[in-house]
C-alpha atoms as a PDB file:
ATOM      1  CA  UNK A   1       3.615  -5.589  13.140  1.00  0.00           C
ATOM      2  CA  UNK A   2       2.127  -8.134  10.756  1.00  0.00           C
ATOM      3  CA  UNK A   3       3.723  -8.957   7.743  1.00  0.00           C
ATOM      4  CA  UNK A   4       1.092 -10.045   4.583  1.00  0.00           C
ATOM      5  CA  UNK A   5       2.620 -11.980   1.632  1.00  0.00           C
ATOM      6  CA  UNK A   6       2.774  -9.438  -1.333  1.00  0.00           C
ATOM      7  CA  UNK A   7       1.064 -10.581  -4.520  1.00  0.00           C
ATOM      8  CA  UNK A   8       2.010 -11.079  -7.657  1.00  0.00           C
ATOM      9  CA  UNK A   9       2.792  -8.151  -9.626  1.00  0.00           C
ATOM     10  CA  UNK A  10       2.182  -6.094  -6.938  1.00  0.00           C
ATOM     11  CA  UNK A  11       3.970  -2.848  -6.742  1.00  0.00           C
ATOM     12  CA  UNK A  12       5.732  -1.677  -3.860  1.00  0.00           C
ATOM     13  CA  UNK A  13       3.697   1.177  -2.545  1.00  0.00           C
ATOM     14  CA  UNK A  14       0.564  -0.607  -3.106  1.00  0.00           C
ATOM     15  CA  UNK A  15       2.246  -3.269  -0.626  1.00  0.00           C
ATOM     16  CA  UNK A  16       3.305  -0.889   1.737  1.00  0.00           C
ATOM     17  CA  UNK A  17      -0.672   0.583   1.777  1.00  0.00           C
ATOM     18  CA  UNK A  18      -1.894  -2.706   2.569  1.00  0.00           C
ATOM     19  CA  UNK A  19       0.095  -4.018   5.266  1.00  0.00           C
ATOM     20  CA  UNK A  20       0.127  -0.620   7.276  1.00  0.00           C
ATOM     21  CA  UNK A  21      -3.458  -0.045   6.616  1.00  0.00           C
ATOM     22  CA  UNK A  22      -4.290  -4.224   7.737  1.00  0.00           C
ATOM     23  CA  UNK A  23      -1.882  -3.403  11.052  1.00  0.00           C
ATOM     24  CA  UNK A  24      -3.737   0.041  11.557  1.00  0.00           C
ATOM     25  CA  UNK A  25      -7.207  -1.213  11.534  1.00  0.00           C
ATOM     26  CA  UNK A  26      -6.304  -4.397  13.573  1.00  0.00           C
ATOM     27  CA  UNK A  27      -4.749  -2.203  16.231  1.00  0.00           C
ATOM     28  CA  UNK A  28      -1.020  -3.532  15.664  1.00  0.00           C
ATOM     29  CA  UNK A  29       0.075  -0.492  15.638  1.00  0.00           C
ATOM     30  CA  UNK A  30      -1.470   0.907  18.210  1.00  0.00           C
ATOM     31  CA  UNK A  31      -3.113   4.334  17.817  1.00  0.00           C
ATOM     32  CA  UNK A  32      -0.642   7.253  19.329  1.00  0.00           C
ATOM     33  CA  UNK A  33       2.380   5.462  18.380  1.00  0.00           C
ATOM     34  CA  UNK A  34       5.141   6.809  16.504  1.00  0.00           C
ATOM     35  CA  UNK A  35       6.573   4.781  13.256  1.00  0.00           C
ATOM     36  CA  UNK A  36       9.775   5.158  11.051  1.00  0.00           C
ATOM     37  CA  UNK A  37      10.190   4.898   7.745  1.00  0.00           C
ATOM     38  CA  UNK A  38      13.330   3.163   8.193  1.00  0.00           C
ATOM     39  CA  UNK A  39      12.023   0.347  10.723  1.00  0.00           C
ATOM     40  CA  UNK A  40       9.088   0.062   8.087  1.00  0.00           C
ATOM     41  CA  UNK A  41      11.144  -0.237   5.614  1.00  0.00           C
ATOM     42  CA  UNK A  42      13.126  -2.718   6.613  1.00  0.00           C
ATOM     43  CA  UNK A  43      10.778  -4.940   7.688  1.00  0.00           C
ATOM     44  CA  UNK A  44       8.907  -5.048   4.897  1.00  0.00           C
ATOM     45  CA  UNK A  45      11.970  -5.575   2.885  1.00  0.00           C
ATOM     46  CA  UNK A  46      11.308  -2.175   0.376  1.00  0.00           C
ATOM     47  CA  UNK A  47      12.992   1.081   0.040  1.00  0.00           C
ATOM     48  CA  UNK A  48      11.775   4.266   2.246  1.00  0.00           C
ATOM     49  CA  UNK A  49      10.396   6.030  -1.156  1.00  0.00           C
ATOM     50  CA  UNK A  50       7.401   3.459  -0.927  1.00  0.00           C
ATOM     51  CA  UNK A  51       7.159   3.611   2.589  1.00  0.00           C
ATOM     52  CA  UNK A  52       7.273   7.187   2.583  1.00  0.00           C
ATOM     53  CA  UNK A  53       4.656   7.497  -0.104  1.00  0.00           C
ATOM     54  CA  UNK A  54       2.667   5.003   1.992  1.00  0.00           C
ATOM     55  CA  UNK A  55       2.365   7.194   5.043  1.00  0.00           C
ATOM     56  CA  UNK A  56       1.538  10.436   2.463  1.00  0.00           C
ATOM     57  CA  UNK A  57      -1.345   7.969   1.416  1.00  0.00           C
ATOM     58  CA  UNK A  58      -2.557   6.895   4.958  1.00  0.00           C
ATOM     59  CA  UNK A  59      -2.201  10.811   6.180  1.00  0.00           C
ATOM     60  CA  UNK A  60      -4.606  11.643   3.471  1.00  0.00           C
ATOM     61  CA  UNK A  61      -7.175   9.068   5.140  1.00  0.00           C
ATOM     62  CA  UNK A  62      -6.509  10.423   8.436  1.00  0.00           C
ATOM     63  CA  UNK A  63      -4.550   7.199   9.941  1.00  0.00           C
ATOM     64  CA  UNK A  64      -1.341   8.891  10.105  1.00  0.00           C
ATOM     65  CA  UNK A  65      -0.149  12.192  11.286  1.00  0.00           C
ATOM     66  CA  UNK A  66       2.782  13.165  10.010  1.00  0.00           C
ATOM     67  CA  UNK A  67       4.869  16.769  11.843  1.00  0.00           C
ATOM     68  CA  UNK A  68       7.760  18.234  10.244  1.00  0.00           C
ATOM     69  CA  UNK A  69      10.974  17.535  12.058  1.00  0.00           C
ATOM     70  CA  UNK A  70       9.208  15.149  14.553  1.00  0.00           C
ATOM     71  CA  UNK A  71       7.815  12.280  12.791  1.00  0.00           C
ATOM     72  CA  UNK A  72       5.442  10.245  11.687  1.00  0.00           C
ATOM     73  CA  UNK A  73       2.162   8.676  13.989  1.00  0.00           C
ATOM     74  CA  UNK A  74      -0.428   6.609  14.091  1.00  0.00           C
ATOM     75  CA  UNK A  75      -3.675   8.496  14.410  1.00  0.00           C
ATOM     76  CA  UNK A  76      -5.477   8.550  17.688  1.00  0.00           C
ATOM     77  CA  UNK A  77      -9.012   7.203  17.067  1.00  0.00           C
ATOM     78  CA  UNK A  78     -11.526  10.400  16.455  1.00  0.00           C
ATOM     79  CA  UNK A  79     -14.992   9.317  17.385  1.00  0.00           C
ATOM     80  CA  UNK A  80     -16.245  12.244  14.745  1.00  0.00           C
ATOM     81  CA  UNK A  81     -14.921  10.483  12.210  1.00  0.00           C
ATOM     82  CA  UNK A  82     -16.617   7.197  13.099  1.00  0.00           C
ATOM     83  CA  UNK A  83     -19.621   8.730  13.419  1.00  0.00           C
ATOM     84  CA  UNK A  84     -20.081  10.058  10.092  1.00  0.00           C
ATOM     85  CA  UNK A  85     -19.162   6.573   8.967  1.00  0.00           C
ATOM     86  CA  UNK A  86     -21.205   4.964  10.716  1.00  0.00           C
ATOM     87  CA  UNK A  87     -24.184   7.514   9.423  1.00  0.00           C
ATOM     88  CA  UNK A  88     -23.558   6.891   5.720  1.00  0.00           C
ATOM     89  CA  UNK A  89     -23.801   2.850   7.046  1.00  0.00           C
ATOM     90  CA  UNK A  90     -26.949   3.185   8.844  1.00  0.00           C
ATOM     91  CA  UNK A  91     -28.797   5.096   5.949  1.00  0.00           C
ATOM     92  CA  UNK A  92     -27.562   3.175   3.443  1.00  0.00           C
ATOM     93  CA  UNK A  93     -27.678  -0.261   5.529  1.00  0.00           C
ATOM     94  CA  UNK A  94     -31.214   0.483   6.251  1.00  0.00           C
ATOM     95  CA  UNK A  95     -32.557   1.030   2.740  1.00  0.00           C
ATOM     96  CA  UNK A  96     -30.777  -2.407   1.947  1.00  0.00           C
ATOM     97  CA  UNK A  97     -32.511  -4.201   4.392  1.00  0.00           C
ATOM     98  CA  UNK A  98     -35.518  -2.649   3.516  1.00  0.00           C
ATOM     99  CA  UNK A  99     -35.462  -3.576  -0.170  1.00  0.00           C
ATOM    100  CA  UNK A 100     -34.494  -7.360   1.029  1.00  0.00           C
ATOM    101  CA  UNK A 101     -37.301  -7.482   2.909  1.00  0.00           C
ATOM    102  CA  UNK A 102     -39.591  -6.251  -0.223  1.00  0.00           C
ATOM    103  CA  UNK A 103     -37.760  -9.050  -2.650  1.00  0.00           C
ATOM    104  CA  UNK A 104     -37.009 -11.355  -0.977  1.00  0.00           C
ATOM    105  CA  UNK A 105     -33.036 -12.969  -0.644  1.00  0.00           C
ATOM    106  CA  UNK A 106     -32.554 -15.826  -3.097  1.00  0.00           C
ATOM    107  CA  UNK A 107     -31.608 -19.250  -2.136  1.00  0.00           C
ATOM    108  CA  UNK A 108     -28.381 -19.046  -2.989  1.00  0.00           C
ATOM    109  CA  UNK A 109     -27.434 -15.674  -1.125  1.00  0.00           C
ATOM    110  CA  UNK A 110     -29.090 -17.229   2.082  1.00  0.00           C
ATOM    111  CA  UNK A 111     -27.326 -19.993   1.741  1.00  0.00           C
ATOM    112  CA  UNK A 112     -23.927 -18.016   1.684  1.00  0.00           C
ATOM    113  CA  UNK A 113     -25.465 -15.830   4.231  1.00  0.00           C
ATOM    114  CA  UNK A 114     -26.119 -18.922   7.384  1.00  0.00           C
ATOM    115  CA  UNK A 115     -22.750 -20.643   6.470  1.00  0.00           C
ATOM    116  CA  UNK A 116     -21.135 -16.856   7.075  1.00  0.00           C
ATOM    117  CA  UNK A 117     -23.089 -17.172  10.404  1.00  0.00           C
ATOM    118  CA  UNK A 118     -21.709 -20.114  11.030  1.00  0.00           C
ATOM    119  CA  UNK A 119     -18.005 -19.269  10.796  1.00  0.00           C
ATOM    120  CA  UNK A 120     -18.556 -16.168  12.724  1.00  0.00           C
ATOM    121  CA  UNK A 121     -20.434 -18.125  15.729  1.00  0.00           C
ATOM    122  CA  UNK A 122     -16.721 -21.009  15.261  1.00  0.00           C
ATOM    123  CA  UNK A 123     -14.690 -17.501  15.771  1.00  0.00           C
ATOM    124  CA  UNK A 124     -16.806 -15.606  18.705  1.00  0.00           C
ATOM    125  CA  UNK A 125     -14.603 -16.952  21.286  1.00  0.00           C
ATOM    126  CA  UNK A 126     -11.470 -16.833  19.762  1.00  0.00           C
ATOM    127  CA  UNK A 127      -8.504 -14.409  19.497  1.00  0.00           C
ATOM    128  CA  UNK A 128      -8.452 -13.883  16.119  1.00  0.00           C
ATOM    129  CA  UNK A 129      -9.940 -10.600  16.004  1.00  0.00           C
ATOM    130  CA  UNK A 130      -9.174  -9.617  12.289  1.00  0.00           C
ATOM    131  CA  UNK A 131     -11.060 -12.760  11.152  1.00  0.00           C
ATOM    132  CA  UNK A 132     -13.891 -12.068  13.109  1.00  0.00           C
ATOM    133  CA  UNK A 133     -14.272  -8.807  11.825  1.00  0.00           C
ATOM    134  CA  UNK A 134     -13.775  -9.860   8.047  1.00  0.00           C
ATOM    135  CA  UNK A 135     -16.605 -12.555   8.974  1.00  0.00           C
ATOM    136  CA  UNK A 136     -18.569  -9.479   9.658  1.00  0.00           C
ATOM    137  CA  UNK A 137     -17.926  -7.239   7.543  1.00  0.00           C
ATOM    138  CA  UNK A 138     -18.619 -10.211   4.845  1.00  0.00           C
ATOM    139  CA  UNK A 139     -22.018 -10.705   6.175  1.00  0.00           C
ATOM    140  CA  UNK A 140     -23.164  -6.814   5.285  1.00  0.00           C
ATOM    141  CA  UNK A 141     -21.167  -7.402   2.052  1.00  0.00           C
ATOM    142  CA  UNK A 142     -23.861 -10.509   1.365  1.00  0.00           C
ATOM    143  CA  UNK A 143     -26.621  -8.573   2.142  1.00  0.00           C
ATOM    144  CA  UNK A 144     -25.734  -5.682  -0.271  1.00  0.00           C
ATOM    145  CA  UNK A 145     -24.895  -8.229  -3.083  1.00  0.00           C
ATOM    146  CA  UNK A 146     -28.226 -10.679  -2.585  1.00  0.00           C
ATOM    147  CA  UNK A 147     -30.512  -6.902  -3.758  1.00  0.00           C
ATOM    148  CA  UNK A 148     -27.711  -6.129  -6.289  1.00  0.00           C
ATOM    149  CA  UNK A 149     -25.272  -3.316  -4.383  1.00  0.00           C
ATOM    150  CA  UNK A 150     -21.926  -4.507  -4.137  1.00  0.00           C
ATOM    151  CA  UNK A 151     -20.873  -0.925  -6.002  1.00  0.00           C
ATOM    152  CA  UNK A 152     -22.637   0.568  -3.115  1.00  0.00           C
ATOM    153  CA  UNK A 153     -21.140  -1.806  -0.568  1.00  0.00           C
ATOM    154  CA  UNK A 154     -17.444  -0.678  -2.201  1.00  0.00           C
ATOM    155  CA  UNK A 155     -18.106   2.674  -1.471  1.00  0.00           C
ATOM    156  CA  UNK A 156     -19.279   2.580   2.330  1.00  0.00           C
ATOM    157  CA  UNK A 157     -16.207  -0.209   3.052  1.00  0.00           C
ATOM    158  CA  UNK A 158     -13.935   2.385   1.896  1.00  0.00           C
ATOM    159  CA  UNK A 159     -14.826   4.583   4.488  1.00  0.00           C
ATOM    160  CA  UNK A 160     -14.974   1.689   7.449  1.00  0.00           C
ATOM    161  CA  UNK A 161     -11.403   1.841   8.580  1.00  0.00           C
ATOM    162  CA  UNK A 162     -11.979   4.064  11.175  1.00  0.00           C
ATOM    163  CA  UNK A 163     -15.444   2.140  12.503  1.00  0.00           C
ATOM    164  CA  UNK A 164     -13.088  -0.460  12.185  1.00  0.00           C
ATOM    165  CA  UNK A 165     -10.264   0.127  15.019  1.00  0.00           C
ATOM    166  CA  UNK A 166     -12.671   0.979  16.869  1.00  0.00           C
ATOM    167  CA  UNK A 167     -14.411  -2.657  16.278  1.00  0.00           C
ATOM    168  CA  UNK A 168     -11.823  -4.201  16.922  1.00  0.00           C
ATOM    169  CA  UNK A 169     -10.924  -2.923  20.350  1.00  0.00           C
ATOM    170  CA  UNK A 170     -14.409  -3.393  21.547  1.00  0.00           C
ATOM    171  CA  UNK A 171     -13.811  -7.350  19.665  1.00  0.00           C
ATOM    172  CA  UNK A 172     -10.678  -7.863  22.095  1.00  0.00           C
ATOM    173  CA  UNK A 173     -12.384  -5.920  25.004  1.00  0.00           C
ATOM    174  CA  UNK A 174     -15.303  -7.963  25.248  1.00  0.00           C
ATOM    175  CA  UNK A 175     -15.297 -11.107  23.916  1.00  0.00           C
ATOM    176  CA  UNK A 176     -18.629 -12.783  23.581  1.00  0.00           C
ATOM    177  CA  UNK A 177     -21.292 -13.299  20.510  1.00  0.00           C
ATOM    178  CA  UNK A 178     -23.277 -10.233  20.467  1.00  0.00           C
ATOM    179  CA  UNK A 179     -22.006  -9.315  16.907  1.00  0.00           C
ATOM    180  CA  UNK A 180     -23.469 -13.302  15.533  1.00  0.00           C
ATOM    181  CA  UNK A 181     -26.203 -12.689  17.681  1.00  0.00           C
ATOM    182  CA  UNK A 182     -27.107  -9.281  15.970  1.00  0.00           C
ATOM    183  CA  UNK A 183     -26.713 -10.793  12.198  1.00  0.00           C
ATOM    184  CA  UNK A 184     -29.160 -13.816  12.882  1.00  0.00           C
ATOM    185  CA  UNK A 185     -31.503 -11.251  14.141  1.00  0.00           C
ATOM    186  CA  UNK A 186     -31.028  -9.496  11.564  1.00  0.00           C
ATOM    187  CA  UNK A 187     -31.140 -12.341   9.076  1.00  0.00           C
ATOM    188  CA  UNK A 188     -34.679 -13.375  10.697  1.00  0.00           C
ATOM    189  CA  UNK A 189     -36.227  -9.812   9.824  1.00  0.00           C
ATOM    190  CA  UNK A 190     -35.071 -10.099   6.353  1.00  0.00           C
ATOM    191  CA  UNK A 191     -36.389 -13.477   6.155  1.00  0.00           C
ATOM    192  CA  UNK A 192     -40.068 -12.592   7.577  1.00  0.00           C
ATOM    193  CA  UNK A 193     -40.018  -9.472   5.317  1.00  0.00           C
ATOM    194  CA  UNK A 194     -40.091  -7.618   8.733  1.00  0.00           C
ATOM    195  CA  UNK A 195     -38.678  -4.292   7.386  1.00  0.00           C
ATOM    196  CA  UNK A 196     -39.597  -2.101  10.979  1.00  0.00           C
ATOM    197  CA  UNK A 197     -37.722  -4.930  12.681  1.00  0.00           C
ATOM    198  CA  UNK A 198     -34.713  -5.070  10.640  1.00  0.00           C
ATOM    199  CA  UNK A 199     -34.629  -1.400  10.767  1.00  0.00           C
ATOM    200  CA  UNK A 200     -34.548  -1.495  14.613  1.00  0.00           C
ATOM    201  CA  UNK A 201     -31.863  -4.004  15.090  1.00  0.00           C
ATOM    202  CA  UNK A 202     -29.497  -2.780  12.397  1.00  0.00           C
ATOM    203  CA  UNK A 203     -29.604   0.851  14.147  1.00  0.00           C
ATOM    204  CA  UNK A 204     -29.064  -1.037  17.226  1.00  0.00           C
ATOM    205  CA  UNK A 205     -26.206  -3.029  15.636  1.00  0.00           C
ATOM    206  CA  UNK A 206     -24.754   0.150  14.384  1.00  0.00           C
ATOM    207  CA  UNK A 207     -25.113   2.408  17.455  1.00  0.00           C
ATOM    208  CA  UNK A 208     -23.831   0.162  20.027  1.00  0.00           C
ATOM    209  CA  UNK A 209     -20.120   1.945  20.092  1.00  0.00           C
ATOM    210  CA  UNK A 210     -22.259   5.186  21.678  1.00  0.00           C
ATOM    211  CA  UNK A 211     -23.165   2.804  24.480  1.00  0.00           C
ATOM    212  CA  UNK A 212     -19.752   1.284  24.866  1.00  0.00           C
ATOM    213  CA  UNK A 213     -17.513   4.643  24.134  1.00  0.00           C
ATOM    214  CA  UNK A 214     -17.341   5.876  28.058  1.00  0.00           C
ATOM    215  CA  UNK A 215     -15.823   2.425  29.101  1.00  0.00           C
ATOM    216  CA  UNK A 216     -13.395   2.258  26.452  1.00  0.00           C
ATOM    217  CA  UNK A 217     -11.979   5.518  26.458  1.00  0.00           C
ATOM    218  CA  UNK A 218     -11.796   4.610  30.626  1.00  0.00           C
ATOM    219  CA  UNK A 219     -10.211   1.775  29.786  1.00  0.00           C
ATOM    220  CA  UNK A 220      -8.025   2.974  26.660  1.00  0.00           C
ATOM    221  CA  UNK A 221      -7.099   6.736  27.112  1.00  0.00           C
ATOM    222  CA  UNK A 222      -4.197   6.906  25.389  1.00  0.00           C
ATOM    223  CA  UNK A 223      -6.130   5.765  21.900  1.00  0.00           C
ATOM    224  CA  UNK A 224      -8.836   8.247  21.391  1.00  0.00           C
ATOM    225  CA  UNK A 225      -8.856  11.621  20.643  1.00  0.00           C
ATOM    226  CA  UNK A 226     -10.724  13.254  23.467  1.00  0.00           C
END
């Protein structure tokens, strides 16, 4: 498990959230597996109350499972749930690019936009699978911002984790630039005000797990619900 450096003022079950939730989505703790409150708690350096009140938290978001008398485990990735996330993305992702594509992107959100591109093509290769998918992730945030939606962006990421894990794996299971290649497709659309076009190749961006589900669930049975 990764440790993150607590911030300032920041209260102990808050911590506890955001470490097990960071080694949750980036597949540190590995979907199936069981986890103690005391082995949490000690290396995280806090009490078990937090901890405890942690997993309550992350059981409540479906992460954890947590059985009387047997323990506490992380949750098996449920491709239900990332479907209906990734349906409230695709609507919503959709009607952004279409209303980019009717005003325009100013200079100064395409600008932020290609140098996003750029550190996501320095990281396709790499290991560093959490980075790559906060590149990403930062590159829808962007688009929601440059036609005024980050509210609407804070509502969909909140809902992400479990599209997330399952990112991720398909990040360490095949590691090339499709994901960079899909954005500057995507960014190209946008920028010829192509909104049937962007449409297409966001779906595609956002449907691609369907395509890829068989061989991971071949490859990583223990992980998924089935």
């Amino acid at each position: 498990m990764k440790l993150l450096d607590r911030l300032p003022d920041e209260k102990a079950r808050a911590y506890a959230i955001r470490v097990l939730l960071y080694n949750i989505t980036a597949l540190e703790l590995s979907p199936g597996s069981a986890v103690s409150e005391n082995e949490l708690s000690a290396v995280m350096n806090l009490s078990r109350t937090p901890v405890r009140e942690a997993l309550i938290e992350l059981s409540r978001m479906d992460l954890v499972e947590i059985l009387p008398q047997r323990g506490s485990y992380i949750s098996k990735i449920d491709y239900g749930l990332i479907e209906e996330s990734r349906f409230m993305r695709l609507v919503l992702e959709i009607a952004i690019a279409k209303l980019a594509c009717e005003s325009g992107i100013s200079s100064h959100y395409m600008e932020q936009l290609e140098a996003n591109l750029e550190q996501e093509q320095s990281y396709a290769n790499s290991e560093d699978f959490s980075v790559q998918l906060d590149l990403d992730n930062h590159f829808h945030q962007l688009l929601f911002e440059s036609v005024g939606k980050s509210r609407t962006f804070d509502v969909i990421y909140s809902q992400m984790v479990h599209f997330d894990r399952l990112r991720i794996l398909s990040l360490k299971s095949w590691q090339d630039a499709r994901t960079v290649k899909d954005h500057r497709n995507i960014l190209y659309a946008i920028r010829q005000k192509d909104a049937e076009l962007a449409e297409m190749l966001i779906t595609r961006h956002l449907t691609r797990f369907q395509v890829e589900k068989t061989e991971l669930t071949r490859r990583y049975p223990d992980y998924f619900v089935l």
